[in-house]
C-alpha atoms as a PDB file:
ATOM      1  CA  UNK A   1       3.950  -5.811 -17.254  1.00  0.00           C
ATOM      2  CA  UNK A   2       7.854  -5.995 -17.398  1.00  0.00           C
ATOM      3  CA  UNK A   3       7.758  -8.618 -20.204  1.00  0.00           C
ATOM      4  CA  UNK A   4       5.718  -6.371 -22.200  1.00  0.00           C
ATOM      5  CA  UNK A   5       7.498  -3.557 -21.784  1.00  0.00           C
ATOM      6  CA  UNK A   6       9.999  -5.196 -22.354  1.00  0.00           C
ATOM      7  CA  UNK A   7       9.325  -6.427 -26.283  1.00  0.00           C
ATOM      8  CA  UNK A   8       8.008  -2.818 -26.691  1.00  0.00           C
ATOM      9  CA  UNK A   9      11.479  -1.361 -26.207  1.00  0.00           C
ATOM     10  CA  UNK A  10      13.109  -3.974 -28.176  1.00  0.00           C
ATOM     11  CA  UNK A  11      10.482  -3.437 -31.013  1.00  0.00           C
ATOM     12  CA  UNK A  12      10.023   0.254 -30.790  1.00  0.00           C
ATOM     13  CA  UNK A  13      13.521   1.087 -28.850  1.00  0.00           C
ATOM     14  CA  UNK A  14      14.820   3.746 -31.384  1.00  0.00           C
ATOM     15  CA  UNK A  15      11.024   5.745 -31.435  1.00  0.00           C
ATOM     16  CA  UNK A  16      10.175   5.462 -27.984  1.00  0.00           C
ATOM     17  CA  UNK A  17      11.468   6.042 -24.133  1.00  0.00           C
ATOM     18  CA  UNK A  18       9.997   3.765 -21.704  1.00  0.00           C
ATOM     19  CA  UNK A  19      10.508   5.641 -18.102  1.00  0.00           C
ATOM     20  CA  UNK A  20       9.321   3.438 -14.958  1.00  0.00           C
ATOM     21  CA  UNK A  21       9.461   5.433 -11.837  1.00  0.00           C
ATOM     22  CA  UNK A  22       8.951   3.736  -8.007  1.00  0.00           C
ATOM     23  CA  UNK A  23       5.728   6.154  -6.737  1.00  0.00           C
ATOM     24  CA  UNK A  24       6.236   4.843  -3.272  1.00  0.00           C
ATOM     25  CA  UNK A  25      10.076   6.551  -3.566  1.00  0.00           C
ATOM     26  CA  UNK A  26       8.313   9.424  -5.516  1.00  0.00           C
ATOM     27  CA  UNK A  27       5.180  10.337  -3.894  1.00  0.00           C
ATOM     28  CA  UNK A  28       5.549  14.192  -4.575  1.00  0.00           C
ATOM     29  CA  UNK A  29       5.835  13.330  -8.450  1.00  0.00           C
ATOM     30  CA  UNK A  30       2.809  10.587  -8.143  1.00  0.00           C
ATOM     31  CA  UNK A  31       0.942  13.324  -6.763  1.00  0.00           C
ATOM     32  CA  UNK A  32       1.885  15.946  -9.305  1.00  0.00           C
ATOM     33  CA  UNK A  33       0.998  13.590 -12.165  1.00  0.00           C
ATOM     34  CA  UNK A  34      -2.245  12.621 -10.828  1.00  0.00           C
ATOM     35  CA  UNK A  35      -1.142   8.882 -10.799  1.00  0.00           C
ATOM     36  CA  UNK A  36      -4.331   6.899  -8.572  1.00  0.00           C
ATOM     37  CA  UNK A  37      -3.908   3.420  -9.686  1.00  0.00           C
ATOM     38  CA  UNK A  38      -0.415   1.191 -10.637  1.00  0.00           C
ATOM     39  CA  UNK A  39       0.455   0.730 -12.846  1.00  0.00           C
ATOM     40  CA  UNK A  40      -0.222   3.487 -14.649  1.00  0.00           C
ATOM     41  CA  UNK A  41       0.729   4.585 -18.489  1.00  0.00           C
ATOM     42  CA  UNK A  42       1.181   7.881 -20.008  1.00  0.00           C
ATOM     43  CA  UNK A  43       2.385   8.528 -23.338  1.00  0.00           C
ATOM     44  CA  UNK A  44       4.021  12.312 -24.270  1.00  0.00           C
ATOM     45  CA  UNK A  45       4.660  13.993 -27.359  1.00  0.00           C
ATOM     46  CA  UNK A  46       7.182  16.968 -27.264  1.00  0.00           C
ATOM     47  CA  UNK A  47       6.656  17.274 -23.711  1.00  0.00           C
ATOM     48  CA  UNK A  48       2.899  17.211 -24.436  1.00  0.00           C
ATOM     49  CA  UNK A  49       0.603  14.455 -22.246  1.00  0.00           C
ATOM     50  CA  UNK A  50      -1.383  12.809 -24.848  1.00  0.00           C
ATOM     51  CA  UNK A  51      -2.856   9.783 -22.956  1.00  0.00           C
ATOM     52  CA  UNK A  52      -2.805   8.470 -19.796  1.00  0.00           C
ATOM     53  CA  UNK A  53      -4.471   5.455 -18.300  1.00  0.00           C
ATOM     54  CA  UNK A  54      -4.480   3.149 -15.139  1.00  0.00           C
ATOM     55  CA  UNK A  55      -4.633  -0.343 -15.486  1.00  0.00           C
ATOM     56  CA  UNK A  56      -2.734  -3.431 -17.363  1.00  0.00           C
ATOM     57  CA  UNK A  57      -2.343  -3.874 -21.057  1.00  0.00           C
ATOM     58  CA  UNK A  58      -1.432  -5.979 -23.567  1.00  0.00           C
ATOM     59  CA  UNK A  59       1.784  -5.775 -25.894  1.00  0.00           C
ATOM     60  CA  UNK A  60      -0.507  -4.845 -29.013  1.00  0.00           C
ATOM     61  CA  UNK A  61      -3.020  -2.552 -26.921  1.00  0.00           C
ATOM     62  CA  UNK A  62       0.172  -0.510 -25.893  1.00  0.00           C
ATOM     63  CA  UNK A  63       1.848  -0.814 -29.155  1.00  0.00           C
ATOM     64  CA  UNK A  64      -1.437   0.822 -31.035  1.00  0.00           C
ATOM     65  CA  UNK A  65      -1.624   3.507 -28.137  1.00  0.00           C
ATOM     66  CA  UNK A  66       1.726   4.645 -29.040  1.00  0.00           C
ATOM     67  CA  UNK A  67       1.548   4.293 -32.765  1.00  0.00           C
ATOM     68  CA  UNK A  68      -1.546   6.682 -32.537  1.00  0.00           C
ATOM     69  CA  UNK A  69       0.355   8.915 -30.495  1.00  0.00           C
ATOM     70  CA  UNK A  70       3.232   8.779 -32.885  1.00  0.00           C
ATOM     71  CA  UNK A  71       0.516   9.648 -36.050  1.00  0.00           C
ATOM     72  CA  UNK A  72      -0.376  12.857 -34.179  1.00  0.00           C
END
């Protein structure tokens, strides 16, 4: 996933933040964001959780679920 990541902050680097946090060093936060599978993907909105989903993805799935997010 670090590749795609990757190109999304190049591409989208001025609209977006991409966080990455260790949940074996952050179990208490894992737990508090309900985080059962890694990786795992959540996209906020002024502080609002508007999607959230377990699993790999492609460059343009990711890229549309943030452009969506971005539109509302």
């Amino acid at each position: 996933m670090a590749p795609v990541l990757s190109e999304l902050g190049t591409r989208l680097g001025d609209r977006i933040s991409i966080v990455e946090i260790d949940v074996d060093q952050h179990t208490d936060l894992a737990v508090k964001m309900k985080v059962m599978g890694v990786p795992t993907f959540m996209i906020y909105k002024n502080g609002r959780q508007l999607w959230s989903e377990a699993g790999t993805f492609t460059f343009e799935t990711l890229k549309k679920k943030l452009e969506d997010a971005e539109n509302q």
